[in-house]
N, C-alpha and C. Protein backbone atom coordinates (compact mmCIF):
# COMPACT_ATOMS: atom_id res chain seq x y z
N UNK A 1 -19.02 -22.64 38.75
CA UNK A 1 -18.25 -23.01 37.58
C UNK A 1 -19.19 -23.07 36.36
N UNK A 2 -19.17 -22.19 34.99
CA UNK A 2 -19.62 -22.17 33.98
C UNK A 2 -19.30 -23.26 33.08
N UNK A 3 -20.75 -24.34 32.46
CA UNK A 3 -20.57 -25.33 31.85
C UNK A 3 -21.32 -24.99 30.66
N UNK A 4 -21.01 -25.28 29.55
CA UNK A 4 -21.41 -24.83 28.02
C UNK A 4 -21.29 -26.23 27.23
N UNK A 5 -22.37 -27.33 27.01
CA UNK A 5 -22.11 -28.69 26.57
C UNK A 5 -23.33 -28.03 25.23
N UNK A 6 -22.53 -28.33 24.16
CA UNK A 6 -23.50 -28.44 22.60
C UNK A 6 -23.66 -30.37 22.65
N UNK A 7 -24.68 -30.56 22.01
CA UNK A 7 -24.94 -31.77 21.43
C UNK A 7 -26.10 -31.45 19.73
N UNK A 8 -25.93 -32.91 19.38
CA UNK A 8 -27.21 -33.02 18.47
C UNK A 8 -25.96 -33.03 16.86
N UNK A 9 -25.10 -33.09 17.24
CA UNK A 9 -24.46 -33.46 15.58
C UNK A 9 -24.83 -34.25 15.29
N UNK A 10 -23.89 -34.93 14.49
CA UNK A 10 -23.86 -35.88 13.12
C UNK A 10 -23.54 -36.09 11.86
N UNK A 11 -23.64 -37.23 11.35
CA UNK A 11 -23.38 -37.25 9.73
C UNK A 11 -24.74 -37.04 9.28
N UNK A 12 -24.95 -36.42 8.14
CA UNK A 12 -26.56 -36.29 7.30
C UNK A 12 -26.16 -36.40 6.03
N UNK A 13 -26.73 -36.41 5.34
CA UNK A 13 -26.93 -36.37 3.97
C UNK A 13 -27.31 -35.17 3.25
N UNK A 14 -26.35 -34.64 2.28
CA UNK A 14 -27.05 -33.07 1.93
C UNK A 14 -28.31 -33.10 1.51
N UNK A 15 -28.97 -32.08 1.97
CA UNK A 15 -30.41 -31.57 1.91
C UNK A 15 -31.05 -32.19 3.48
N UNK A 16 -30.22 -32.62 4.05
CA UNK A 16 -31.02 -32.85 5.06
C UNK A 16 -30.94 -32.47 6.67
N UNK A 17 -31.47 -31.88 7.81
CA UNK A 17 -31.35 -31.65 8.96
C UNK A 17 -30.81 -32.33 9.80
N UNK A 18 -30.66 -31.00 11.01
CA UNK A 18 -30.29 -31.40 11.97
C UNK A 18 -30.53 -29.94 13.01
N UNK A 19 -30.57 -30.85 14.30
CA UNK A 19 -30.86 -29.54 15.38
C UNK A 19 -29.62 -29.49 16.52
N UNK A 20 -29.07 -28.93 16.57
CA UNK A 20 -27.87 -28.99 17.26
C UNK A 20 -28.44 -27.86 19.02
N UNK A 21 -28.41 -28.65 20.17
CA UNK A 21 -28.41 -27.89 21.53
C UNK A 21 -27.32 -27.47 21.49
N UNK A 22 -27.63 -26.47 23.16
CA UNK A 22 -26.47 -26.12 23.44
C UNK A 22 -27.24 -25.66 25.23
N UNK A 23 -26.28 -26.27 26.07
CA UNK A 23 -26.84 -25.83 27.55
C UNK A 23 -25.92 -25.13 28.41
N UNK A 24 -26.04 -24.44 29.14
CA UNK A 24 -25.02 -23.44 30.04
C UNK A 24 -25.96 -23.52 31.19
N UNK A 25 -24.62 -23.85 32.09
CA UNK A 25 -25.19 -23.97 33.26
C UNK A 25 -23.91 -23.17 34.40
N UNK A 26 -24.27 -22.48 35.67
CA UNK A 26 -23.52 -21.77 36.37
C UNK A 26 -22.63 -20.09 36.33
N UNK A 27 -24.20 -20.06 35.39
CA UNK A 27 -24.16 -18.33 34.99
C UNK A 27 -25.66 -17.87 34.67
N UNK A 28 -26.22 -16.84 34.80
CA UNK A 28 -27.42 -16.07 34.46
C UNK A 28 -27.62 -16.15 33.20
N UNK A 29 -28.26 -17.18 32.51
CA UNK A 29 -28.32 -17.33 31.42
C UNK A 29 -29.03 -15.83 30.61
N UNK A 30 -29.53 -15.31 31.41
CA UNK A 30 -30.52 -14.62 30.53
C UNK A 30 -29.51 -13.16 30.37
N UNK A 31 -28.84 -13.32 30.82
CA UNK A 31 -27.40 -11.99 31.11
C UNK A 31 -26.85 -11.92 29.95
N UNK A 32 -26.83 -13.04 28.95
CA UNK A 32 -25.85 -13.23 28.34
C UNK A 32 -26.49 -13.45 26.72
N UNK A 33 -25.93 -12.51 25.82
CA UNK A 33 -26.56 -13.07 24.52
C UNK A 33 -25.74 -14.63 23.90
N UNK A 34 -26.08 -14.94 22.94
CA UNK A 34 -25.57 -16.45 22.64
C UNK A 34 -24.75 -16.51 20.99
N UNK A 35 -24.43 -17.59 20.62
CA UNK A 35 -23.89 -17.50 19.10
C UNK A 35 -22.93 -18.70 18.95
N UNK A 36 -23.46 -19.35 17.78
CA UNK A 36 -23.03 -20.43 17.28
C UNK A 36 -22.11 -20.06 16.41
N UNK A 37 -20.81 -21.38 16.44
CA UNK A 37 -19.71 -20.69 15.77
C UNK A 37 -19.22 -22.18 14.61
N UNK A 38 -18.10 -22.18 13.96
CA UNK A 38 -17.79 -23.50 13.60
C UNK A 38 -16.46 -23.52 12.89
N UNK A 39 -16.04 -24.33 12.98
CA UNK A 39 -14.53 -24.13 12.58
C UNK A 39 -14.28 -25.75 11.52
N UNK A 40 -13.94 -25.36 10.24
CA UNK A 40 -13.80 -26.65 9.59
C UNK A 40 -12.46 -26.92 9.19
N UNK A 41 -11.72 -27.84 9.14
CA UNK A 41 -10.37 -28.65 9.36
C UNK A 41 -9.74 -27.55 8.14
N UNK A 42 -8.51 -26.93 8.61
CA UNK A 42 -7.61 -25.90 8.38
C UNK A 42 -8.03 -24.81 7.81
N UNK A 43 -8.84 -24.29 8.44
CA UNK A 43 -9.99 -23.08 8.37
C UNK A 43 -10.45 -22.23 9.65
N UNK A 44 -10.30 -21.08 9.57
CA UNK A 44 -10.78 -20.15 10.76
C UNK A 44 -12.17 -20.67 11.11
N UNK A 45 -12.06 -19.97 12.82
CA UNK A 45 -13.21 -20.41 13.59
C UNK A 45 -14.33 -18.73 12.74
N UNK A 46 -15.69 -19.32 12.32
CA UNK A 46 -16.59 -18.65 12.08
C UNK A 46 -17.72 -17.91 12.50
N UNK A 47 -17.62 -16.74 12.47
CA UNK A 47 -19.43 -16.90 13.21
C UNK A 47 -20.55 -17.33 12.07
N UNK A 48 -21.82 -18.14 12.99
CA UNK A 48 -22.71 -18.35 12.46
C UNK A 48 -24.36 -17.80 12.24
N UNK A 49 -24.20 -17.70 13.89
CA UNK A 49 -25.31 -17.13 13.97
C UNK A 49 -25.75 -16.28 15.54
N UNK A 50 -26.49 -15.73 16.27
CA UNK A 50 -26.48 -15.51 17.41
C UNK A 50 -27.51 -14.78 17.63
N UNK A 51 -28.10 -14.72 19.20
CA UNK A 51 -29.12 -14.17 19.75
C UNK A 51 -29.08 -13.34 20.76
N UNK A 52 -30.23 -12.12 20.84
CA UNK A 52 -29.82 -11.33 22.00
C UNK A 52 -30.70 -12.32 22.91
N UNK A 53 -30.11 -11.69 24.41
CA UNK A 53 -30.56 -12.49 25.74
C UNK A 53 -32.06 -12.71 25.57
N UNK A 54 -33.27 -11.77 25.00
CA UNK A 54 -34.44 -11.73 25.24
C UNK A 54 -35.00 -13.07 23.79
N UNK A 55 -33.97 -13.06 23.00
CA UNK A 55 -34.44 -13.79 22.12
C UNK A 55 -34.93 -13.68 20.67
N UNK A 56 -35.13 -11.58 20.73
CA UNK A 56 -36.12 -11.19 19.89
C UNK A 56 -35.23 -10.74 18.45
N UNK A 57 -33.83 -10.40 18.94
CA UNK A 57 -33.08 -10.00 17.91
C UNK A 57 -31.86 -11.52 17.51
N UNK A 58 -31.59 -11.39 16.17
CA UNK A 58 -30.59 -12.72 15.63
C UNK A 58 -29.95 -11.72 14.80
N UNK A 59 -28.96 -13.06 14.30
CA UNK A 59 -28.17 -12.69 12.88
C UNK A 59 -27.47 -13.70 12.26
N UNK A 60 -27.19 -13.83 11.07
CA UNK A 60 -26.89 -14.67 10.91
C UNK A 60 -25.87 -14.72 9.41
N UNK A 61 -24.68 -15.37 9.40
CA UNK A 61 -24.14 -15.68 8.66
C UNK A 61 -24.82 -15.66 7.05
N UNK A 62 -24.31 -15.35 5.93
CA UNK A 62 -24.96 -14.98 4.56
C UNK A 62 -25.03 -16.73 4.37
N UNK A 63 -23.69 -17.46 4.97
CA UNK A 63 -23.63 -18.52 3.92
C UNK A 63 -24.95 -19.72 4.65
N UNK A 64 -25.19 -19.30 5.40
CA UNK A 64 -26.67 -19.81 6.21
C UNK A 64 -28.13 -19.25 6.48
N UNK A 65 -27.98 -17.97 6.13
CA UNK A 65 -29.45 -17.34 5.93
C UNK A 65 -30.42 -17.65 4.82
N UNK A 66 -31.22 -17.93 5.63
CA UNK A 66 -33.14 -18.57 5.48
C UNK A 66 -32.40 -20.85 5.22
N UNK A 67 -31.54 -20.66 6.10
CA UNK A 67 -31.25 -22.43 5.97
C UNK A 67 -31.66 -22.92 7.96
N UNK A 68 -30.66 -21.97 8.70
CA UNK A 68 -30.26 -22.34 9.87
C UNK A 68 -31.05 -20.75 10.52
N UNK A 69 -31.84 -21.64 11.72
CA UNK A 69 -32.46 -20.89 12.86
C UNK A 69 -32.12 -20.67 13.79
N UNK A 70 -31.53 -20.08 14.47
CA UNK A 70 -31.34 -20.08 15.98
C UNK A 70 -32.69 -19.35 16.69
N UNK A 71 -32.42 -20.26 18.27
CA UNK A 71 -33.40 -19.75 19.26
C UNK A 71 -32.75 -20.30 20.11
N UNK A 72 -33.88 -19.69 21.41
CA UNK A 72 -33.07 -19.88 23.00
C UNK A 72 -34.26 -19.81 23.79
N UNK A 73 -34.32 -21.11 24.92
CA UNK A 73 -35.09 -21.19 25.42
C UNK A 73 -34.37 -20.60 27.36
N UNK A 74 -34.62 -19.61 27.56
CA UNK A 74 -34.14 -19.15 28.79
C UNK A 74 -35.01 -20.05 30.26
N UNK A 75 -35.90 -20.55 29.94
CA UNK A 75 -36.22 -21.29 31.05
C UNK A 75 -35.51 -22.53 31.36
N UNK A 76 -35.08 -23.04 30.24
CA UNK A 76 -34.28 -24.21 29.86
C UNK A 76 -32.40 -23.80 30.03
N UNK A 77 -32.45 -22.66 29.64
CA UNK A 77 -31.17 -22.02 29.32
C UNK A 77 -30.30 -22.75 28.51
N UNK A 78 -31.50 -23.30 27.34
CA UNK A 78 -30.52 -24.13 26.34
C UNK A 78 -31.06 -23.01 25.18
N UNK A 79 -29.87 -23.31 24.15
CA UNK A 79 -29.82 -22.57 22.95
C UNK A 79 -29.88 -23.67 21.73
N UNK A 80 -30.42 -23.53 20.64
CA UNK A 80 -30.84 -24.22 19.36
C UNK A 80 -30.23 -23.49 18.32
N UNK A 81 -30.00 -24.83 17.32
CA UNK A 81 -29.86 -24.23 16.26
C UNK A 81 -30.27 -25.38 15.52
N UNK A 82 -31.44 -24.96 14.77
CA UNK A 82 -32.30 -25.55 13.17
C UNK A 82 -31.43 -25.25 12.33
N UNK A 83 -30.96 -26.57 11.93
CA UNK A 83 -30.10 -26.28 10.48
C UNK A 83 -30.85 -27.40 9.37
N UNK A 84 -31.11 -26.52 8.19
CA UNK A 84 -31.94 -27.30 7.39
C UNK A 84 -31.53 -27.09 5.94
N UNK A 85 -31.55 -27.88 4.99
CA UNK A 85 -31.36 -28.19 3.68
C UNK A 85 -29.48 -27.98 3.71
N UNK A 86 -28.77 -29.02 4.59
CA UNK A 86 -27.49 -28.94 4.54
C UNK A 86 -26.69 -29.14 3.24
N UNK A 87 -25.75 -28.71 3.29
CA UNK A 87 -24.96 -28.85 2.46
C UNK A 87 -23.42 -29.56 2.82
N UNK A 88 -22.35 -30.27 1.95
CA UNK A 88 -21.47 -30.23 2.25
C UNK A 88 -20.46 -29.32 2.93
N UNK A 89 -20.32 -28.19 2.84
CA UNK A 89 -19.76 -26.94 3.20
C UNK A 89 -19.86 -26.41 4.26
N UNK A 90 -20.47 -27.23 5.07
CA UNK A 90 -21.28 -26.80 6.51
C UNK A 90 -20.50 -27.93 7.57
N UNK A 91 -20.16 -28.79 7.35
CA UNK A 91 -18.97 -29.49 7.91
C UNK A 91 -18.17 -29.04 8.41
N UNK A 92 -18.17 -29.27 9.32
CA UNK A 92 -17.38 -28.38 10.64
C UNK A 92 -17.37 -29.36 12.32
N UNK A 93 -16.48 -28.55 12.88
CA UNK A 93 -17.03 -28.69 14.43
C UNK A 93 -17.97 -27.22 14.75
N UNK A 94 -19.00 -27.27 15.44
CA UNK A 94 -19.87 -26.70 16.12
C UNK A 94 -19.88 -26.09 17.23
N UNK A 95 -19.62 -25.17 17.56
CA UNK A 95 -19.46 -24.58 19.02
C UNK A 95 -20.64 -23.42 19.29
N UNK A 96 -20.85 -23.19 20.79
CA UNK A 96 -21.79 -22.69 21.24
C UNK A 96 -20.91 -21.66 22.08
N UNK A 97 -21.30 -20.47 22.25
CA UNK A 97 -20.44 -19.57 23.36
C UNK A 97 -21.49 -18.34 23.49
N UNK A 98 -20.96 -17.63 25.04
CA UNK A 98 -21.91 -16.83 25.69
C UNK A 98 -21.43 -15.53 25.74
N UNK A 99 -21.94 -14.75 25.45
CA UNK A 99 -20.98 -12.96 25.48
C UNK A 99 -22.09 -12.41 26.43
N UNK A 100 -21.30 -11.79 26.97
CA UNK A 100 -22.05 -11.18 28.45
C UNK A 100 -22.67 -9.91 27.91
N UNK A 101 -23.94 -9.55 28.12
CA UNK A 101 -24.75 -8.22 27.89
C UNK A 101 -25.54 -8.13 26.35
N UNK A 102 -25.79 -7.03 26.07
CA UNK A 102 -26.14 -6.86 25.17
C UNK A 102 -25.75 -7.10 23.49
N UNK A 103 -26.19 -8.07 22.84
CA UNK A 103 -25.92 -8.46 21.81
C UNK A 103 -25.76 -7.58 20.77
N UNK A 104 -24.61 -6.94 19.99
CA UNK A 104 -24.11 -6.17 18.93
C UNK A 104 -25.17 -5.87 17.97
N UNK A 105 -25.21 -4.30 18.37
CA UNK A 105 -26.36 -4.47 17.25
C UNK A 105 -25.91 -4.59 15.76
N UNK A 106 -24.85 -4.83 14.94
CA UNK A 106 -25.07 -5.32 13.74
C UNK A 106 -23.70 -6.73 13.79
N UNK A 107 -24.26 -7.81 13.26
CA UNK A 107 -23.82 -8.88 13.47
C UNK A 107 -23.65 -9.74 14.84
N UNK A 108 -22.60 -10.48 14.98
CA UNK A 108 -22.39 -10.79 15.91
C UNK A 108 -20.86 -10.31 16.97
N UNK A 109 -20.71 -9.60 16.60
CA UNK A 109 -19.47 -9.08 17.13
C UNK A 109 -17.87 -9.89 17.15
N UNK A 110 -17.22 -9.56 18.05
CA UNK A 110 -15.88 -10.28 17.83
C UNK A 110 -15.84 -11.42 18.50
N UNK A 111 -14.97 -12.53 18.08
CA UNK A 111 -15.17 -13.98 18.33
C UNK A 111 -14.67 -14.07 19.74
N UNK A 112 -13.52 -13.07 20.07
CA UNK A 112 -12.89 -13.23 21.33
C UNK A 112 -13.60 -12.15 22.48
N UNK A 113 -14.83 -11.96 22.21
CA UNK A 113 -15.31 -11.02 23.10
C UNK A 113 -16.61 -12.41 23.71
N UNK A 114 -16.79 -13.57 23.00
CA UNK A 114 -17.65 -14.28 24.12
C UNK A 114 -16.69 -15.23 24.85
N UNK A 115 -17.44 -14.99 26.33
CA UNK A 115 -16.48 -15.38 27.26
C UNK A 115 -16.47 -17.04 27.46
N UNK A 116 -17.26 -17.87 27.18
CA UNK A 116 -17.86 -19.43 27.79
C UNK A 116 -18.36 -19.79 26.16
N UNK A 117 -17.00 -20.88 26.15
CA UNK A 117 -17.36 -21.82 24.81
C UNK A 117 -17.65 -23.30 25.22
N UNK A 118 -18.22 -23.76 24.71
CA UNK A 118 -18.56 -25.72 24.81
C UNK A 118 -17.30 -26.26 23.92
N UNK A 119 -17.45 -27.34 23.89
CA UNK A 119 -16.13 -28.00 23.26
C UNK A 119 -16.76 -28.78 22.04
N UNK A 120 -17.81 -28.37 21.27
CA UNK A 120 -17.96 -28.71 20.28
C UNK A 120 -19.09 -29.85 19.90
N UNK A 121 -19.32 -30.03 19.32
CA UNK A 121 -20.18 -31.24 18.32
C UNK A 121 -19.80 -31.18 17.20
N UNK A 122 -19.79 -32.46 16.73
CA UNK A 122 -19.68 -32.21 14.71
C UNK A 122 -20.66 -32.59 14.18
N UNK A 123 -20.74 -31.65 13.18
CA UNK A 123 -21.61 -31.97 12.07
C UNK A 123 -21.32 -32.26 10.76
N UNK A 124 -21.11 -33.68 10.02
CA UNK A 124 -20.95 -33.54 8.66
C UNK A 124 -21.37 -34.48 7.74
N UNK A 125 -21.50 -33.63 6.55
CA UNK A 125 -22.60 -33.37 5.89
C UNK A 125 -21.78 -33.96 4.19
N UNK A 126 -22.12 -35.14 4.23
CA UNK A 126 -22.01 -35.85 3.18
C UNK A 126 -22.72 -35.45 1.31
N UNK A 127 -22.04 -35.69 0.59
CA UNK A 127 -22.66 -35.39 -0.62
C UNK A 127 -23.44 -36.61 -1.62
C-alpha cells in the first residue's frame, strides 16, 4: 500500500521560510519522479515544482523561481521543498505526488498523470 505524508507547514511571516517534507513509502521510490503542487481556497490545484527520479533535473513554477528549492533524498525517499522569502500569495494547501518514470522534459507535465498524492500540509503566509 502506497503512503505519501507531506509535513513541515505553517503560519510565517512574509519574507520568511519554511521547509516542507514529503515521504512515500510502499513503492520504488527511485522509479518515480516527484512534484509539489498547491491549491489555494477557490483556486485550481497548481504545479510548483518537481524532480526527476535521479535528482539532477527540476522545474519550477515562474511565480517561485530562485525563492523555492526542491530536492529528494532517495535513501530517505523523502522529498523537500526550501521555500524562502515567502510571500502572501503562496498560501495554499501543499501537496506532494509521485508520477511514475521519467520526468517531462519541459515542465512538469499533467497534474492527473501523477499517480500517489499526500493529503496536504498548509502553509500560510501572513503579511
Amino acid at each position: 500500500q502506497v503512503q505519501v505524508v507531506e509535513s513541515g507547514g505553517g503560519l510565517v511571516q512574509a519574507g520568511g521560510s519554511l521547509r516542507l517534507s514529503c515521504t512515500a513509502s510502499g513503492l520504488t521510490y527511485d522509479d518515480y519522479a516527484m512534484g509539489w503542487f498547491r491549491q489555494a481556497p477557490g483556486k485550481e490545484r497548481e504545479g510548483v515544482s518537481c524532480i526527476s527520479r535521479s535528482g539532477y533535473s527540476t522545474s519550477y513554477a515562474d511565480s517561485v523561481k530562485g525563492r523555492f528549492t526542491i530536492s529528494r533524498d532517495n535513501a530517505k525517499n523523502t522529498l523537500y521543498l526550501q521555500m524562502n522569502s515567502l510571500k502572501p500569495e503562496d498560501t495554499a494547501m501543499y501537496y506532494c505526488a509521485a508520477y511514475y518514470g521519467r520526468k517531462p522534459s519541459a515542465g512538469c507535465g499533467l497534474i492527473n498523470a501523477y499517480t500517489y498524492w499526500g493529503q496536504g500540509t498548509q502553509v500560510t503566509v501572513s503579511s
